[in-house]
C-alpha atoms as a PDB file:
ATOM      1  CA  UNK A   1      -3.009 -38.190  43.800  1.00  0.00           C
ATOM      2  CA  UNK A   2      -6.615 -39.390  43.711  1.00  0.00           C
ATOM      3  CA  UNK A   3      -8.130 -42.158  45.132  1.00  0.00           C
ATOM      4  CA  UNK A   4     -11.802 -43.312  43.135  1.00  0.00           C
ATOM      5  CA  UNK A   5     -13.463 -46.423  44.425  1.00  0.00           C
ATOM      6  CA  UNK A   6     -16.155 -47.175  42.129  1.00  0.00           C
ATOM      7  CA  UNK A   7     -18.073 -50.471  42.283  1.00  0.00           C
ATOM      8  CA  UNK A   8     -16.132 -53.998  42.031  1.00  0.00           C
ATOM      9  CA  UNK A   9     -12.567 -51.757  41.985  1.00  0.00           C
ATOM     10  CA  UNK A  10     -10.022 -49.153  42.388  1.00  0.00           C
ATOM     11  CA  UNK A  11      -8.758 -46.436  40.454  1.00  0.00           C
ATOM     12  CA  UNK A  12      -5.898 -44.058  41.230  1.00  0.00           C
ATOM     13  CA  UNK A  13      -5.941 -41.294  39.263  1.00  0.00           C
ATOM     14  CA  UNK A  14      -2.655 -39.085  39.626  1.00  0.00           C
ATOM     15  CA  UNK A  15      -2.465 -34.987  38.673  1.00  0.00           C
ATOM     16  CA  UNK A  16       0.978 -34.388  39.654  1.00  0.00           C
ATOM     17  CA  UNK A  17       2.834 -32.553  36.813  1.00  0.00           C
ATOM     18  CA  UNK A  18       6.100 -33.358  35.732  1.00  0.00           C
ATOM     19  CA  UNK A  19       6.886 -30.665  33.380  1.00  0.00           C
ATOM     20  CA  UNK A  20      11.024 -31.663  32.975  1.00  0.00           C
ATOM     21  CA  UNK A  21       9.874 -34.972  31.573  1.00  0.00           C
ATOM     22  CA  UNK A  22       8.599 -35.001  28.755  1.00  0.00           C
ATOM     23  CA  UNK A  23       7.699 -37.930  26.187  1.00  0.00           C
ATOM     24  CA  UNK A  24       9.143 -36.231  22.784  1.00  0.00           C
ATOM     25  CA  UNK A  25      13.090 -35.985  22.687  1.00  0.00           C
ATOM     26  CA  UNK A  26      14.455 -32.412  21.793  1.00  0.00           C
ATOM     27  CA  UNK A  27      15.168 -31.635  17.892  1.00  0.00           C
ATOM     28  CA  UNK A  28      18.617 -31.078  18.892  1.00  0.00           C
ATOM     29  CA  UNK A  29      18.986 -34.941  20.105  1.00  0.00           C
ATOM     30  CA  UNK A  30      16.529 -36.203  16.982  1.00  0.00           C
ATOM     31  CA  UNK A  31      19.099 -33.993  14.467  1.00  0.00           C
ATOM     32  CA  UNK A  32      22.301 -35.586  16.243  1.00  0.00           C
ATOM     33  CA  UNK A  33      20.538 -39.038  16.063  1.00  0.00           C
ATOM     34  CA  UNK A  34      19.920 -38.369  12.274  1.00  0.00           C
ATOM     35  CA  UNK A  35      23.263 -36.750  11.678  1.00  0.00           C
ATOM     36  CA  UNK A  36      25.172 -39.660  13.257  1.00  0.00           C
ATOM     37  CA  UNK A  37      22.931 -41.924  11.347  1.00  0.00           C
ATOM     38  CA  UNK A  38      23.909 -41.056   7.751  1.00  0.00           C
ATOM     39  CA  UNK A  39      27.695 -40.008   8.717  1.00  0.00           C
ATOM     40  CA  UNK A  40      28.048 -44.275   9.673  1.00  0.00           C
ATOM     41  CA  UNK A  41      25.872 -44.945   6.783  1.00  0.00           C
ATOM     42  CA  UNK A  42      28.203 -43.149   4.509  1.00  0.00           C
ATOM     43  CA  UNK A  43      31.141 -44.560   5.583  1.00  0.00           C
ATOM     44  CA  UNK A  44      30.028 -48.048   5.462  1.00  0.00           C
ATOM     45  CA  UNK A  45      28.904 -47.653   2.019  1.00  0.00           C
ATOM     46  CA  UNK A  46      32.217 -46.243   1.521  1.00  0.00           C
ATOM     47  CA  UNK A  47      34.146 -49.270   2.720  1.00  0.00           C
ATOM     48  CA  UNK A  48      32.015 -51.134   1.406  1.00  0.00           C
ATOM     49  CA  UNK A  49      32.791 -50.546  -1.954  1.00  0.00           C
ATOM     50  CA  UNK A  50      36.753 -50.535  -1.467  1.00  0.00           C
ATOM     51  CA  UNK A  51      35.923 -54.429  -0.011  1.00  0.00           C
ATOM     52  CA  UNK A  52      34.050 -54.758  -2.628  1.00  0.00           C
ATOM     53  CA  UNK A  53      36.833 -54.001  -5.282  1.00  0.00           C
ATOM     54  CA  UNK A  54      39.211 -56.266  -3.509  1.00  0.00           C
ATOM     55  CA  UNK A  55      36.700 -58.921  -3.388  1.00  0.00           C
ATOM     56  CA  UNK A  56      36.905 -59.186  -6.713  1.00  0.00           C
ATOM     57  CA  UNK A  57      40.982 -58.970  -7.150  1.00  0.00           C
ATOM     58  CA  UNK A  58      40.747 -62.117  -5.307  1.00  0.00           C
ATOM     59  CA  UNK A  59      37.999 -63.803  -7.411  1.00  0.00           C
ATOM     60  CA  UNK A  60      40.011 -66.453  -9.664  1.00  0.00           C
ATOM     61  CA  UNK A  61      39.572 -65.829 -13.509  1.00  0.00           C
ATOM     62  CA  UNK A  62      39.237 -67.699 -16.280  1.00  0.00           C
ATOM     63  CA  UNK A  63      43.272 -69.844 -15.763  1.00  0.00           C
ATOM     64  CA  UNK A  64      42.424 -70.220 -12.246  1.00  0.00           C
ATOM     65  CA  UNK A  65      44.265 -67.877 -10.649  1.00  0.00           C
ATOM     66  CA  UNK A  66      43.162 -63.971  -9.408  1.00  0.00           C
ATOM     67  CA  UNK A  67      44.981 -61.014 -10.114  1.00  0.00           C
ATOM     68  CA  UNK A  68      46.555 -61.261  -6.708  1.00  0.00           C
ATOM     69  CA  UNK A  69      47.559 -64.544  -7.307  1.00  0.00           C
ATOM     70  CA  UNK A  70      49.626 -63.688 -10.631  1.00  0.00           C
ATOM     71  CA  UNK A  71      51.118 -60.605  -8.578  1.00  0.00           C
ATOM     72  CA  UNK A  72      52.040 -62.852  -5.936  1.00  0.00           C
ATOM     73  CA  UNK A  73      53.652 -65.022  -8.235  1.00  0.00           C
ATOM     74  CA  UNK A  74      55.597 -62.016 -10.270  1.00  0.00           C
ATOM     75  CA  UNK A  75      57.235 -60.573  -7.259  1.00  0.00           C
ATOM     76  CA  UNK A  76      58.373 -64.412  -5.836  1.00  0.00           C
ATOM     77  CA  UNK A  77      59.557 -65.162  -9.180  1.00  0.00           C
ATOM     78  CA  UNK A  78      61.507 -61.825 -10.002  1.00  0.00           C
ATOM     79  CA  UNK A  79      63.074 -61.937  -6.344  1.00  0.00           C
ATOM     80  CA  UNK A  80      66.109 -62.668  -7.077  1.00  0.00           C
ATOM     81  CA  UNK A  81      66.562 -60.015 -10.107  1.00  0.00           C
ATOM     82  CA  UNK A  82      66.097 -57.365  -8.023  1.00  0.00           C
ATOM     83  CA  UNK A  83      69.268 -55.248  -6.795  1.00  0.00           C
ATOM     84  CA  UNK A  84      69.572 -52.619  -4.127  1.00  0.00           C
ATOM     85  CA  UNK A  85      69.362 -49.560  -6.364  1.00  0.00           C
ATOM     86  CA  UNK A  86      66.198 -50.748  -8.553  1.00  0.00           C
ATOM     87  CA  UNK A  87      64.290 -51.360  -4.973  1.00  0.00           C
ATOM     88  CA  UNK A  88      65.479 -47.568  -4.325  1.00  0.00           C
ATOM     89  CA  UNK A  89      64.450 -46.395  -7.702  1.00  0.00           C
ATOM     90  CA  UNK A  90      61.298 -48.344  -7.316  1.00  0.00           C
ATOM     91  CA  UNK A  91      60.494 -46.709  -3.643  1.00  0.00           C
ATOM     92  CA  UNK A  92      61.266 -43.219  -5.792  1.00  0.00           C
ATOM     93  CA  UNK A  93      58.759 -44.297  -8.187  1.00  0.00           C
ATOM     94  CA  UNK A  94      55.907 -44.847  -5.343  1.00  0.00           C
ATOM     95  CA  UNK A  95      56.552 -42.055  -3.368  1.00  0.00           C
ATOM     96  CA  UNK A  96      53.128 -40.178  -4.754  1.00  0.00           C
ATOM     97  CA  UNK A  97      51.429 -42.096  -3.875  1.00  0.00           C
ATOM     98  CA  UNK A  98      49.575 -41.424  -0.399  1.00  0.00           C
ATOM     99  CA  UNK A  99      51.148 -43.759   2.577  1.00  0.00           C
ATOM    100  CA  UNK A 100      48.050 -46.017   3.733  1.00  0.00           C
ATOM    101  CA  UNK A 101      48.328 -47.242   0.275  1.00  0.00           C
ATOM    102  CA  UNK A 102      51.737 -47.108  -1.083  1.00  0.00           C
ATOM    103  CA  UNK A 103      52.747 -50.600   0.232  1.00  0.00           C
ATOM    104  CA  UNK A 104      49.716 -52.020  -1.859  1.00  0.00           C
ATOM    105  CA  UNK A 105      50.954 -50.182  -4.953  1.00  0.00           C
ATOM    106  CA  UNK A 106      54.249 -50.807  -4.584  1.00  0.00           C
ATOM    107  CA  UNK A 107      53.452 -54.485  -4.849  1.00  0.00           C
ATOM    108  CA  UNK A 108      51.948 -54.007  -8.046  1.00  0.00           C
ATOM    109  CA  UNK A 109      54.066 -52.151  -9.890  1.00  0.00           C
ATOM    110  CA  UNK A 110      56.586 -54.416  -8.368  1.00  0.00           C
ATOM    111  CA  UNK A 111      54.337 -57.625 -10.063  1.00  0.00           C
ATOM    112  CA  UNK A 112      54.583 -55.695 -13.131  1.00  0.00           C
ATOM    113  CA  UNK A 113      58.227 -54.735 -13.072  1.00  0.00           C
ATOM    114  CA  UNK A 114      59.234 -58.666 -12.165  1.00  0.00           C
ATOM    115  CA  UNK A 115      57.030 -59.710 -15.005  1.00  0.00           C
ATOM    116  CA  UNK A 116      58.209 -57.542 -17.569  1.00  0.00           C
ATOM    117  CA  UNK A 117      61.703 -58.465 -16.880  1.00  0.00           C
ATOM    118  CA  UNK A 118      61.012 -62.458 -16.413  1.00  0.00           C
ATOM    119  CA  UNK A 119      59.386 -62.738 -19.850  1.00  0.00           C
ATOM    120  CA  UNK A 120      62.125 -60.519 -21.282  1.00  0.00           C
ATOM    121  CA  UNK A 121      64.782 -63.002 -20.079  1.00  0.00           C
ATOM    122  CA  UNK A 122      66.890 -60.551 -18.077  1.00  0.00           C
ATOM    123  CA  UNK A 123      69.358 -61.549 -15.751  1.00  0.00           C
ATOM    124  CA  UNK A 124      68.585 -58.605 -13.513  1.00  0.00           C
ATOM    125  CA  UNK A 125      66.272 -55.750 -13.228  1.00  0.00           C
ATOM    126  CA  UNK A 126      67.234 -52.767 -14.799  1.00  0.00           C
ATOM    127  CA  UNK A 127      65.959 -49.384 -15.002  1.00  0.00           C
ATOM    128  CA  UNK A 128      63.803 -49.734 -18.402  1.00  0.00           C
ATOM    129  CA  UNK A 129      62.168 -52.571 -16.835  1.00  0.00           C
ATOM    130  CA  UNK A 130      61.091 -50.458 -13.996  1.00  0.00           C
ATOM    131  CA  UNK A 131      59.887 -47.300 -16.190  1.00  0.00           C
ATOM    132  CA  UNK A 132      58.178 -49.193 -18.653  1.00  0.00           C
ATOM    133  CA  UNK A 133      56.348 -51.378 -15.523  1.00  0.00           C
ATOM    134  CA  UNK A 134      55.513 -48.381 -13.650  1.00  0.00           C
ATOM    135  CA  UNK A 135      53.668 -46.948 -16.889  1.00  0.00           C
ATOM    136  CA  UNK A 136      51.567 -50.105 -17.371  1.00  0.00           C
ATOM    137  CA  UNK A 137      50.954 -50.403 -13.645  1.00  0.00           C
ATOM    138  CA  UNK A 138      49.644 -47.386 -13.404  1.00  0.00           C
ATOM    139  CA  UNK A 139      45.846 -46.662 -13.894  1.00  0.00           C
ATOM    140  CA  UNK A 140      44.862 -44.499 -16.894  1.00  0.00           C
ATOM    141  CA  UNK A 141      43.288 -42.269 -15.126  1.00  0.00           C
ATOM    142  CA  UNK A 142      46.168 -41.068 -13.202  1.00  0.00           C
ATOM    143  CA  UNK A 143      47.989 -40.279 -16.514  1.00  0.00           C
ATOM    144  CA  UNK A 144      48.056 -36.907 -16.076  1.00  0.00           C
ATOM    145  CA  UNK A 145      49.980 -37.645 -12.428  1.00  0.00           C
ATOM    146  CA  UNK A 146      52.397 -40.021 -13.779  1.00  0.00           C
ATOM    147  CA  UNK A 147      53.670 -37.595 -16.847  1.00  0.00           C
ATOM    148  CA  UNK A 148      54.148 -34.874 -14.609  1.00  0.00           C
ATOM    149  CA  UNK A 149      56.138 -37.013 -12.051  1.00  0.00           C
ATOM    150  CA  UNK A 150      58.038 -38.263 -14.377  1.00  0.00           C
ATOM    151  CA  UNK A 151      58.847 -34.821 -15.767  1.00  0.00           C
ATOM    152  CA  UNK A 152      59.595 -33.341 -12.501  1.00  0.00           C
ATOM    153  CA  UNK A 153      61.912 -35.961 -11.470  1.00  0.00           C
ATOM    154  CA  UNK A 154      63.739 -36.215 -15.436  1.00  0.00           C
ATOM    155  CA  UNK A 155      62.863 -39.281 -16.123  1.00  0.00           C
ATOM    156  CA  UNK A 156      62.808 -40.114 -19.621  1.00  0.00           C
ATOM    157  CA  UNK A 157      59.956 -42.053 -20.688  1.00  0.00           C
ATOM    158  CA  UNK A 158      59.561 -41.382 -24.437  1.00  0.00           C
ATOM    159  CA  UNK A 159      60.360 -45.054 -25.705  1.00  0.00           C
ATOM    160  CA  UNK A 160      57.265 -45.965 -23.628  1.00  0.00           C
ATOM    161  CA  UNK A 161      54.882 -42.918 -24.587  1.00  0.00           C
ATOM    162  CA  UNK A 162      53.002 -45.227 -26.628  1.00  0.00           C
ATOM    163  CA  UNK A 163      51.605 -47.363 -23.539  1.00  0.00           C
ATOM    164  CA  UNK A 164      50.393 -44.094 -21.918  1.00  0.00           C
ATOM    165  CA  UNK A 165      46.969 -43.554 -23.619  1.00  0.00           C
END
């Protein structure tokens, strides 16, 4: 270290060298920091839209009530029409679908089922009610899925091969 007294002060100067610190990070650290960076970005944009879509499930439409609601109100109002073997055939029906969300679709179909037979009048729930529910429950663009599980499992669907499109 060096000591410099000029007139009306001090100044240190230092010359030590400290070669192991330096003031620019590594590229391996600055990649990682960048890799990590977009891998959270990406997911968050990712949930984001899946919140997003569920957002609006809830938003109420034009009677009031969102699409949950009227699912909601489906499966409470076709409770007691259901028997022990249409719950089995319905868990047959969902098994496809991937676990994290079968108990979601499962409801749905179920909404679709209960309303299918509520309007009909039914005094139970039979096992048309639950093929031609499943088929308008189901997306369109899983079509293709839903023909060959039917297929594979023999159901017969052909008085409701008109709803698939």
């Amino acid at each position: 270290m060096t000591i410099l007294i000029v007139k009306g002060g001090v100044y240190m100067s230092s010359t030590l060298d400290f070669r192991l610190l330096s003031s620019v990070p590594s590229n391996w650290f600055m990649n990682s920091i960048a890799f990590w960076t977009f891998l959270l970005l990406g997911c968050m944009c990712i949930g984001g839209y899946f919140m997003f879509r569920k957002f609006l499930k809830v938003l109420p439409k034009a009677d009031g009530r969102s699409k949950l609601d009227w699912q909601n109100y489906w499966v409470e109002r076709s409770r007691p029409l259901w028997s022990d073997e249409m719950k089995a055939f319905l868990d047959q029906l969902v098994q496809p679908v991937p676990g994290p969300f079968r108990d979601i679709a499962k409801h749905s179909i179920a909404a679709e089922i209960g309303k299918i037979a509520v309007e009909s009048e039914a005094p139970a729930v039979t096992r048309e009610h639950c093929i031609k529910g499943y088929i308008m429950a189901t997306p369109r663009r899983d079509n293709k899925f839903l023909i060959s599980f039917l297929e594979k499992n023999g159901i017969d669907y052909s008085p409701y091969r008109h709803l698939i499109k």
